[in-house]
Protein backbone atom coordinates (compact mmCIF):
# COMPACT_ATOMS: atom_id res chain seq x y z
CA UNK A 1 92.01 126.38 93.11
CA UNK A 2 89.01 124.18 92.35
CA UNK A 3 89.32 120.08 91.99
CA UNK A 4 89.00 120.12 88.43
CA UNK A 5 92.92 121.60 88.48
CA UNK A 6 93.87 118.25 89.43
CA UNK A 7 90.99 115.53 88.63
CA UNK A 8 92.90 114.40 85.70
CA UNK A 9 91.40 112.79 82.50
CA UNK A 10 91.34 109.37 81.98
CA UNK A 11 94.04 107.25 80.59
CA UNK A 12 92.73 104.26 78.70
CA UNK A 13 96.36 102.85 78.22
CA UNK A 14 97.18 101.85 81.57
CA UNK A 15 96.48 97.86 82.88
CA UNK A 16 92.93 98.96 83.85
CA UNK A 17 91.69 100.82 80.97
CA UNK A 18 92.86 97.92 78.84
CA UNK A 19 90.73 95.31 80.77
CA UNK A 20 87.93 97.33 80.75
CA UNK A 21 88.55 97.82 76.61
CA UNK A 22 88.54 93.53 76.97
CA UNK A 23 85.05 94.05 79.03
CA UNK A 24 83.68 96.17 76.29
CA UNK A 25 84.79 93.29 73.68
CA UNK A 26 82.62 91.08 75.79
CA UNK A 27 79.59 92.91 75.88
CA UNK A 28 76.49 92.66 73.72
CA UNK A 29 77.20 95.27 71.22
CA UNK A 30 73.46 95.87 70.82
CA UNK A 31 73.25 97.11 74.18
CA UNK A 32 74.50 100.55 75.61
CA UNK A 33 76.20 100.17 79.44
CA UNK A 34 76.87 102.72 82.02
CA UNK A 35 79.59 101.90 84.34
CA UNK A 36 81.39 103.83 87.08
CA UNK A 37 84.34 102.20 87.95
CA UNK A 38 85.70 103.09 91.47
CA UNK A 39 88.93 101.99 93.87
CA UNK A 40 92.45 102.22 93.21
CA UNK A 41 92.13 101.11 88.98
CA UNK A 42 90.21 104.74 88.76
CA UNK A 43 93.90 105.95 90.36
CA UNK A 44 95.45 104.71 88.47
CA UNK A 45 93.41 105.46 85.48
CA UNK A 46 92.93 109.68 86.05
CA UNK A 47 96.12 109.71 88.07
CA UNK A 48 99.27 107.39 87.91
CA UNK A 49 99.28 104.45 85.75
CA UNK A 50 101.95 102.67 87.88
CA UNK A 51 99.77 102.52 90.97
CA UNK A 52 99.18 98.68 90.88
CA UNK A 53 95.67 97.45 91.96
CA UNK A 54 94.43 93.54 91.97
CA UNK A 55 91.45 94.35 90.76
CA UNK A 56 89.08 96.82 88.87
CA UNK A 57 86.05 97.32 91.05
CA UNK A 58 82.90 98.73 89.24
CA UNK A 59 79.12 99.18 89.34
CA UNK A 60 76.21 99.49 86.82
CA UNK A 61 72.52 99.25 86.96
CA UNK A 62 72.71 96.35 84.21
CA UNK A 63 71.75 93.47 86.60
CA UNK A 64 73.09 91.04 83.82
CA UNK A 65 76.80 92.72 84.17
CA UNK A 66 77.81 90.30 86.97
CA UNK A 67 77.01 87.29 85.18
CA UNK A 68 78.42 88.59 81.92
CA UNK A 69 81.51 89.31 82.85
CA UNK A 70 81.84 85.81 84.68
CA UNK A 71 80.70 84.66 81.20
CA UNK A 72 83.73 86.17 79.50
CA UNK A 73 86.20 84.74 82.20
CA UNK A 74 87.64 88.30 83.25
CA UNK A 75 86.12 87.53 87.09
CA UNK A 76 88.35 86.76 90.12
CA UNK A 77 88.03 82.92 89.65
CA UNK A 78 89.32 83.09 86.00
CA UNK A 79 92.15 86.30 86.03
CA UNK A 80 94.88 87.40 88.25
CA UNK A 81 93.95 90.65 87.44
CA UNK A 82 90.04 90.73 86.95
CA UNK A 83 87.19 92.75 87.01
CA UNK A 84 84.88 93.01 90.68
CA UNK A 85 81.61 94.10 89.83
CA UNK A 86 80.08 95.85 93.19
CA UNK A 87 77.25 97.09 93.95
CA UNK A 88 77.09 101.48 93.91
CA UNK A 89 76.32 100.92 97.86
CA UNK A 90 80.11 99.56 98.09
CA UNK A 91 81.34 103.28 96.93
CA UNK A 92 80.80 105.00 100.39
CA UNK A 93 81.89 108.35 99.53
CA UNK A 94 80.66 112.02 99.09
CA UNK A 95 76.85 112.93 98.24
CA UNK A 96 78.74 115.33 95.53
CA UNK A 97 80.57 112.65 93.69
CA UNK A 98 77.87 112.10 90.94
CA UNK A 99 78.27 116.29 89.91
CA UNK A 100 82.24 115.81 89.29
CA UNK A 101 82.84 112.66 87.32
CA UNK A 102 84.75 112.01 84.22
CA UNK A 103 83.27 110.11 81.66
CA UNK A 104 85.35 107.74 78.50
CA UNK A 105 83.31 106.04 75.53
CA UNK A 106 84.84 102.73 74.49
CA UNK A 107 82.41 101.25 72.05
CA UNK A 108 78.25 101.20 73.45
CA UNK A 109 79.92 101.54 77.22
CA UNK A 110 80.63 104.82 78.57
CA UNK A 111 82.68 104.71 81.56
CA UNK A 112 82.20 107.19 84.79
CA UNK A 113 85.28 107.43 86.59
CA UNK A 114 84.65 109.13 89.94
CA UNK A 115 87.13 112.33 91.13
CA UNK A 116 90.33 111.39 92.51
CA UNK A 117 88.96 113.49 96.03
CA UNK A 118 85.29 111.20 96.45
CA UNK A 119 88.00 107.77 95.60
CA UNK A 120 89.87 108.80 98.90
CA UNK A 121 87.16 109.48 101.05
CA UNK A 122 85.83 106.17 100.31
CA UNK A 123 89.19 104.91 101.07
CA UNK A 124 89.28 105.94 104.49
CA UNK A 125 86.18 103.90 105.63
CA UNK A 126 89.58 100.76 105.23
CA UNK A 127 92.74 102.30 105.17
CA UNK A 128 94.69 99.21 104.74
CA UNK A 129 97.96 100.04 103.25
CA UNK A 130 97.07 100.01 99.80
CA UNK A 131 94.01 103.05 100.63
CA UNK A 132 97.45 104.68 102.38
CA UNK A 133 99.85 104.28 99.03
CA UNK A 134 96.75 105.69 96.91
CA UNK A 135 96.54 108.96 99.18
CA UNK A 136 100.36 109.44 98.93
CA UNK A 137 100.31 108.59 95.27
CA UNK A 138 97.65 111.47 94.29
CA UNK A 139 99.48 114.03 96.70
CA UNK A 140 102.72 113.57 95.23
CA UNK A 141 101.51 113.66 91.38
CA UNK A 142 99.51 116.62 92.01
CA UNK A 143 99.27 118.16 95.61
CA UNK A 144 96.48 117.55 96.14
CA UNK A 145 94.26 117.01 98.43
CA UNK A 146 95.74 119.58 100.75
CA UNK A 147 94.62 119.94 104.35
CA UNK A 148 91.98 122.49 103.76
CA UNK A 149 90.29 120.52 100.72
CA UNK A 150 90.27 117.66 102.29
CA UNK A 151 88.76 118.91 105.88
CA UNK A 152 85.95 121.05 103.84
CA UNK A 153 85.20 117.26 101.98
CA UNK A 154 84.38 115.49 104.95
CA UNK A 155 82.59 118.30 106.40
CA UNK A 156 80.47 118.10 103.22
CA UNK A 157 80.01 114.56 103.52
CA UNK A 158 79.62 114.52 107.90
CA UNK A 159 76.99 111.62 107.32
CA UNK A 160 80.02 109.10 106.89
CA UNK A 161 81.10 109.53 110.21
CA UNK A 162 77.73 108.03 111.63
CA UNK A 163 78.01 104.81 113.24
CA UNK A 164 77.66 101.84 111.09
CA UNK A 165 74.62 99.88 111.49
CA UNK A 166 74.69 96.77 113.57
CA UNK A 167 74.37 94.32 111.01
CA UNK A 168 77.71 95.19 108.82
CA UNK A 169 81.27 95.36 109.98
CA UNK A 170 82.02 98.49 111.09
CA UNK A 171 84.67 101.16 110.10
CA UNK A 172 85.49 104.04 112.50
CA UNK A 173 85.78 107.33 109.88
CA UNK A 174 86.73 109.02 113.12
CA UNK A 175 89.89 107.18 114.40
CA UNK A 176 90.93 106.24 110.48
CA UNK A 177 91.42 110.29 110.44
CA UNK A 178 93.60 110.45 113.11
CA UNK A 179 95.32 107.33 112.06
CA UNK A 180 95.76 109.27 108.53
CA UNK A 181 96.63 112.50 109.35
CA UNK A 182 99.99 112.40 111.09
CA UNK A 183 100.80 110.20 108.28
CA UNK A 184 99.79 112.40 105.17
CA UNK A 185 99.76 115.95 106.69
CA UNK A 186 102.44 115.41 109.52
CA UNK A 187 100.32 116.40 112.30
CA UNK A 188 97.45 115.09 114.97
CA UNK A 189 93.18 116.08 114.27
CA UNK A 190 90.66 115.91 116.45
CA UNK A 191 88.06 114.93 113.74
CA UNK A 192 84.82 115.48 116.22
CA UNK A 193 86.46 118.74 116.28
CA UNK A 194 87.97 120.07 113.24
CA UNK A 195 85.13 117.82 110.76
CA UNK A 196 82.05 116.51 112.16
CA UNK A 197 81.63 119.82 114.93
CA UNK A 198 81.91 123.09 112.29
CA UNK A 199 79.56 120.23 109.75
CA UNK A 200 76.58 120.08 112.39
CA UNK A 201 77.02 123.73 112.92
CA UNK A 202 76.85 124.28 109.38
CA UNK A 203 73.65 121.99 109.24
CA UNK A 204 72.22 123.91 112.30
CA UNK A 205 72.83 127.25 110.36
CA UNK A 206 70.82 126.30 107.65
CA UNK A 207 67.82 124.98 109.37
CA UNK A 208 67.80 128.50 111.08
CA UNK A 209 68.47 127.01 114.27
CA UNK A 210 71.15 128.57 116.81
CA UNK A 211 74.21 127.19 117.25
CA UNK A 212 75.09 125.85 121.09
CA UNK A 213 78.32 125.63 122.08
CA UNK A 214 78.50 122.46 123.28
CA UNK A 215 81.89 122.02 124.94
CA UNK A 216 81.34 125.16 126.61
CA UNK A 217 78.27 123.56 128.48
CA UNK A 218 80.25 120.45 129.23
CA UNK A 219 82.84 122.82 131.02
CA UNK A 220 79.99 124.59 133.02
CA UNK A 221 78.20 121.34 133.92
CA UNK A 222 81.31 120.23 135.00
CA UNK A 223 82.11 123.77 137.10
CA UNK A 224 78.59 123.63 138.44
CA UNK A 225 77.47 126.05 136.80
């Protein structure tokens, strides 16, 4: 079963597609906007409309959108419930994500809501208790991601798990795996095992290069061999 069985279209009826209706009615109209919008609002927009989120986070390459949106008091400093415009290098996710989004049209602004799969793995770089709720809220409504999809994902998308550079706050993709795992799928991972290992043996296969076996030459460096 592919991951457009469960993507889910979007829902423009739900607390974030109406503030994003309120963006559009702030916008010049003589001006066409793309926007992806990202985080636990595109959740709650392609899958449950009761997942609450603060905020709706979003990106565009209109430079003006930040100030804009200020403009038409629907930022943090003016809303309860506002609009965060990011930038697309907050959306740490999948290299596939762009090939499998859902679009709306509200007005001049079409809206690119990423798949529920690429919103998860970008969760996991956090994995407060919110990310947490928005994994068990997208299993339960549609069973999905299972263990398998979700292994093969982060295989696909091994480059996360590289160490963060040293001028940004780190997040460890390795340990927030095993942190999530017993907790979603009931059981332990070794992620260096079951992810980023068969990934780089993958990559290896591609370039034509031969794959080593590289805990097998710990264990004989270690026997003296």
């Amino acid at each position: 079963m592919g991951l457009d069985s469960w993507g889910g279209l979007p829902r423009l009826d739900t607390p974030a597609g109406e503030l994003l209706r309120k963006l559009v009615g702030a916008l010049p109209p003589n001006q066409p906007f793309q926007i992806t919008v990202f985080g636990s609002a595109a959740i709650q927009i392609r899958v449950d409309a009761t997942l609450n989120s603060a905020d709706v986070d979003l990106f565009s390459d209109a430079e003006v959108l930040g100030a804009l949106v200020e403009q038409a008091r629907l930022g943090r400093e003016h809303s309860p419930f506002y609009i965060q415009v990011s930038s697309e290098l907050n959306f740490r996710t999948s290299p596939r994500w762009r090939q499998r989004t859902t679009s709306a049209q509200i007005g001049h602004c079409t809206f690119h809501f990423p798949h529920p799969i690429d919103i998860l793995i970008a969760k996991l770089h956090r994995l407060d208790e919110k990310d947490l709720l928005a994994f068990r809220v997208v299993l339960a409504k549609t069973g999905h991601p299972t263990e398998a999809e979700l292994i093969r994902e982060l295989q696909l998308a091994v480059d996360l798990f590289r160490p963060s550079f040293d001028e940004e706050q780190g997040h460890d993709l390795v340990n927030n795996c095993r942190r999530l795992w017993p907790l979603i799928f009931g059981r332990e991972i070794d992620p260096r095992a079951e992810i980023i290992a068969p990934a780089l043996a993958e990559r290896r296969r591609g370039y034509g290069e031969p794959t080593r076996d590289y805990k097998q030459e710990l264990r004989e460096t270690a026997a003296g061999l």
